[in-house]
Each structure stands twice: as C-alpha cells, then as structure tokens.
C-alpha atoms as a PDB file:
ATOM      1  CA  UNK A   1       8.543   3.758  -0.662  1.00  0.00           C
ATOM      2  CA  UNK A   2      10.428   4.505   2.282  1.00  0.00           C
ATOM      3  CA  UNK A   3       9.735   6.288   5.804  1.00  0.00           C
ATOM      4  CA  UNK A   4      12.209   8.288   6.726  1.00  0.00           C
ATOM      5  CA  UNK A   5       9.960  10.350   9.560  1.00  0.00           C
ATOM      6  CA  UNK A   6       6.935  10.212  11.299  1.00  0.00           C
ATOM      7  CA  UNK A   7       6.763  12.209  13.620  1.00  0.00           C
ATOM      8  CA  UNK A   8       3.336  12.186  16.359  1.00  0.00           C
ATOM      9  CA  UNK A   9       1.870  11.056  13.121  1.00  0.00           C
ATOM     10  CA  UNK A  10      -1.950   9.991  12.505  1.00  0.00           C
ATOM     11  CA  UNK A  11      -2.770   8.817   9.288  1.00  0.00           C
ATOM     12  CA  UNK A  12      -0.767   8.928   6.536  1.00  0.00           C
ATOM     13  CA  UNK A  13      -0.367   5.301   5.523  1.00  0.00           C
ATOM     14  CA  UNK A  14      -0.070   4.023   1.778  1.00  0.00           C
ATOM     15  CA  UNK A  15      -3.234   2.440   0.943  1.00  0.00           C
ATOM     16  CA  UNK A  16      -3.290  -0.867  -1.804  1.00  0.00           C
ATOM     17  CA  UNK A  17      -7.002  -1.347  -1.831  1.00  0.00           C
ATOM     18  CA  UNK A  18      -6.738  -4.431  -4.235  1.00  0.00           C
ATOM     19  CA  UNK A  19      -4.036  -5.900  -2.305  1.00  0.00           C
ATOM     20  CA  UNK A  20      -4.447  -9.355  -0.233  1.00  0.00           C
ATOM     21  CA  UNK A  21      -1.702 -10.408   2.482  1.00  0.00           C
ATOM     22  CA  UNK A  22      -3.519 -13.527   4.129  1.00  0.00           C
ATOM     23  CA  UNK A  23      -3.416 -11.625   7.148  1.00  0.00           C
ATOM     24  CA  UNK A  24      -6.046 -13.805   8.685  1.00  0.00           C
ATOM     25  CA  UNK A  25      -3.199 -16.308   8.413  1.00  0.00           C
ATOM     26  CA  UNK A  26      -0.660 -14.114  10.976  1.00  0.00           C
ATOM     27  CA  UNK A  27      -1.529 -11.389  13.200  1.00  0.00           C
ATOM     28  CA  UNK A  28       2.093 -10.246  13.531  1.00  0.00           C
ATOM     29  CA  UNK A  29       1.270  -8.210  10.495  1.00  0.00           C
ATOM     30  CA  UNK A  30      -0.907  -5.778  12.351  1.00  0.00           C
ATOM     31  CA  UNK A  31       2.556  -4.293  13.664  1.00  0.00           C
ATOM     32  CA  UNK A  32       3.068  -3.197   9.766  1.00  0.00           C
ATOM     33  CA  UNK A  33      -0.426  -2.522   8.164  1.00  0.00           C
ATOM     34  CA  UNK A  34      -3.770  -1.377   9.871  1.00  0.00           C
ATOM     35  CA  UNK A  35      -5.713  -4.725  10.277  1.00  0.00           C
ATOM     36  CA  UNK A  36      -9.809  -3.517   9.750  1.00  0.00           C
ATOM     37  CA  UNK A  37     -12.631  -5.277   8.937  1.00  0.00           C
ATOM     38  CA  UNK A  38     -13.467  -6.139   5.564  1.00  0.00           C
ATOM     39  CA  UNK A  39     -13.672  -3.372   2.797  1.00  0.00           C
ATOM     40  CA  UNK A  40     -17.119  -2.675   1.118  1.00  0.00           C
ATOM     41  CA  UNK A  41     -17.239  -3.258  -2.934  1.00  0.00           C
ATOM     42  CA  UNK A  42     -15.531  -0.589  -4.802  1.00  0.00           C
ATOM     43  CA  UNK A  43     -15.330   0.149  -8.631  1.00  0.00           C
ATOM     44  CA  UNK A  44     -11.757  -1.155 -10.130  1.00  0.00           C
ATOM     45  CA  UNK A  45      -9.566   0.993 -12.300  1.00  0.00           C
ATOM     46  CA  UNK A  46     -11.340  -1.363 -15.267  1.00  0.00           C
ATOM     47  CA  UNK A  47     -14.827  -0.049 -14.444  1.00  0.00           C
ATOM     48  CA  UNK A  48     -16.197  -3.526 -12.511  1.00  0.00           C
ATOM     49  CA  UNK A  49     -16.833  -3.839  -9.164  1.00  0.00           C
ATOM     50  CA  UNK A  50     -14.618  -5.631  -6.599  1.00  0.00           C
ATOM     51  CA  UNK A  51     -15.033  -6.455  -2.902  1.00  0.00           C
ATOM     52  CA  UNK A  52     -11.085  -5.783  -1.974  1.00  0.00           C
ATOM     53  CA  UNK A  53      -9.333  -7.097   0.836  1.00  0.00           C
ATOM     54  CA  UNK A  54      -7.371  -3.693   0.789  1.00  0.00           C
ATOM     55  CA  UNK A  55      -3.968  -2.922   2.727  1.00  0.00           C
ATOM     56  CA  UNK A  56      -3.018  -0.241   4.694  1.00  0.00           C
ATOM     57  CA  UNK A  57       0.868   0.155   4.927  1.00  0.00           C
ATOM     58  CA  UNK A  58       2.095   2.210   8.514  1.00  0.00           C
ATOM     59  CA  UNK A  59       4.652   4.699   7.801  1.00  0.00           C
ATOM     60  CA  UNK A  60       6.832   3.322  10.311  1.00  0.00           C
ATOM     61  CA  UNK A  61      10.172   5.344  10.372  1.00  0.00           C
ATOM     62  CA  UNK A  62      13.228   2.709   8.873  1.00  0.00           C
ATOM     63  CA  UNK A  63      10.342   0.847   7.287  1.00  0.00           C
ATOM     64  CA  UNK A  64       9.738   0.214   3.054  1.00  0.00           C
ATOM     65  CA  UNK A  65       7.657  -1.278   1.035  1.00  0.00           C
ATOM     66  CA  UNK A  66       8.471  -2.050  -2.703  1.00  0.00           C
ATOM     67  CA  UNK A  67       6.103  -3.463  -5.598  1.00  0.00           C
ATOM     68  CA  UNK A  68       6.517  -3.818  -9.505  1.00  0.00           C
ATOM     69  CA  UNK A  69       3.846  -1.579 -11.302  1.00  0.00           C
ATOM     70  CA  UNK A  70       3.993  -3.837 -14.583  1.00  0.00           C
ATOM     71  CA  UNK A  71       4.290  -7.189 -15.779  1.00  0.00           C
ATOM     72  CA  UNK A  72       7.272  -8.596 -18.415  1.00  0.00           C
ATOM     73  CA  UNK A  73       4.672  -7.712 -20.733  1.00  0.00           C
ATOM     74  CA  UNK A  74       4.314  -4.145 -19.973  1.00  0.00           C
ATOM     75  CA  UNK A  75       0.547  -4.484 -18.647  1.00  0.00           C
ATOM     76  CA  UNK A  76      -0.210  -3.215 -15.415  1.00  0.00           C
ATOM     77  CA  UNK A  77      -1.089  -5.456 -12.504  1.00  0.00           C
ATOM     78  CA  UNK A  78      -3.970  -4.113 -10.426  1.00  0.00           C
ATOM     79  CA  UNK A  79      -3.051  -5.209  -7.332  1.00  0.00           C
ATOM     80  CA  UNK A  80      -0.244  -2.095  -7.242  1.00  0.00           C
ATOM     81  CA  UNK A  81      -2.855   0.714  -7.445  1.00  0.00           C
ATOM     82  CA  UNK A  82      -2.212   2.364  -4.526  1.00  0.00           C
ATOM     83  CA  UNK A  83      -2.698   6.109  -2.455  1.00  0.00           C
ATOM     84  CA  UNK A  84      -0.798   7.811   0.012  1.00  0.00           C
ATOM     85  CA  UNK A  85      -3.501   8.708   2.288  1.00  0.00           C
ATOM     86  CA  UNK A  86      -3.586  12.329   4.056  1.00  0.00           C
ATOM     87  CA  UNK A  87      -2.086  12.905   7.704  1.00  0.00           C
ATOM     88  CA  UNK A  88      -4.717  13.896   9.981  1.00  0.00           C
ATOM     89  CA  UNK A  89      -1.947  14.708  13.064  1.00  0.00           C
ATOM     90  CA  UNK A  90       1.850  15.317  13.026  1.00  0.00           C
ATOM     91  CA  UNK A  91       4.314  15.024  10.180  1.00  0.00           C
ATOM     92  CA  UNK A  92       5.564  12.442   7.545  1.00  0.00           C
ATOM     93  CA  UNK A  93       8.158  12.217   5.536  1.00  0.00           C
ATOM     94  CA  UNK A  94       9.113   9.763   2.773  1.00  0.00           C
ATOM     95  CA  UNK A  95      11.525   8.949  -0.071  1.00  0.00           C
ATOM     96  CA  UNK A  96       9.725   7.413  -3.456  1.00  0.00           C
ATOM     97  CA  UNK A  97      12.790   5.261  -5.068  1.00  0.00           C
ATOM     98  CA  UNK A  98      11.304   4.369  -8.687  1.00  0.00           C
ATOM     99  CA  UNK A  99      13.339   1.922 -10.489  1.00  0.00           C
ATOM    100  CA  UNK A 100      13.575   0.520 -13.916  1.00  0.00           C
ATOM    101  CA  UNK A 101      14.829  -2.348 -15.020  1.00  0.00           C
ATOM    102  CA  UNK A 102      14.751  -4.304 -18.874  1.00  0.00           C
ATOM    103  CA  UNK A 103      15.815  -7.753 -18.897  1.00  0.00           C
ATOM    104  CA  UNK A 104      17.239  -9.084 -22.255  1.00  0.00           C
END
C-alpha cells in the first residue's frame, strides 16, 4: 500500500489490529503509526478473543507499507488482517500493488 496524497487529511490510516511493532522499544515510530494506549480485547477472525497490540499506519504521502497475506503453506497469517479506516477531514489517495509470487 502506497500514499500517493493526503491532502488536509484526518483519519484515514490502515489499521493491523493484530499487529505488534515493539514500539515501546522506539518512539521514533510515532512519526509513522498513531502510538495509543493499549487496545481492549477483540474477537479474532478464528472466533477467540485477543487483547491486540494493534497498529495504525499514517498515510503519509511517499510512504508504503508491504506485508505477505500467506505463509509457504498457503495458510493465512493473522497478523495481516487489516482495514483502511474512513477519512473524517480532507482527501486520500492510495495505490494497492498486490503481488504474487511461487517459489519452486
């Protein structure tokens, strides 16, 4: 995912709510992702519940984030669930690059 515009934007990040940086670790990544407090237990995609550390990607003009959806193996990993949330303010536009790739 890549922002190509943002313009006097409010919202409109890309959410990974089962996603955990170690952000404790570096605060330089609160340029990149919205640093909160800690998320509340939600259900997972497999029906248990899961206190996530959650991620908020900024869409930060020139910025991009990539991730791998599935394993070797063809199962999902869980971590990648993810949401672009709505824009409350302004505009924002983005370019979705899926790729595919088989190694042999």
């Amino acid at each position: 995912m890549a922002w190509v515009d943002a313009e006097d934007l409010e919202g409109g990040g890309t959410e990974f709510p089962y996603l955990n940086l170690g952000r404790e670790a570096d605060p330089r990544w609160c340029r990149f992702i919205e640093c909160s407090p800690k998320a509340a237990p939600i259900e997972t995609p497999a029906g248990s519940s899961a206190t996530p550390e959650g991620v908020i990607f900024k869409p930060i003009p020139g910025n991009a984030i990539f991730w791998e959806n599935f394993r070797p193996d063809g199962n999902g990993y869980e971590e990648t669930w993810h949401a672009g949330l709505r824009v409350t303010k302004g505009v924002k536009v983005g370019l979705n690059i899926w790729s595919t790739g088989r190694i042999e």
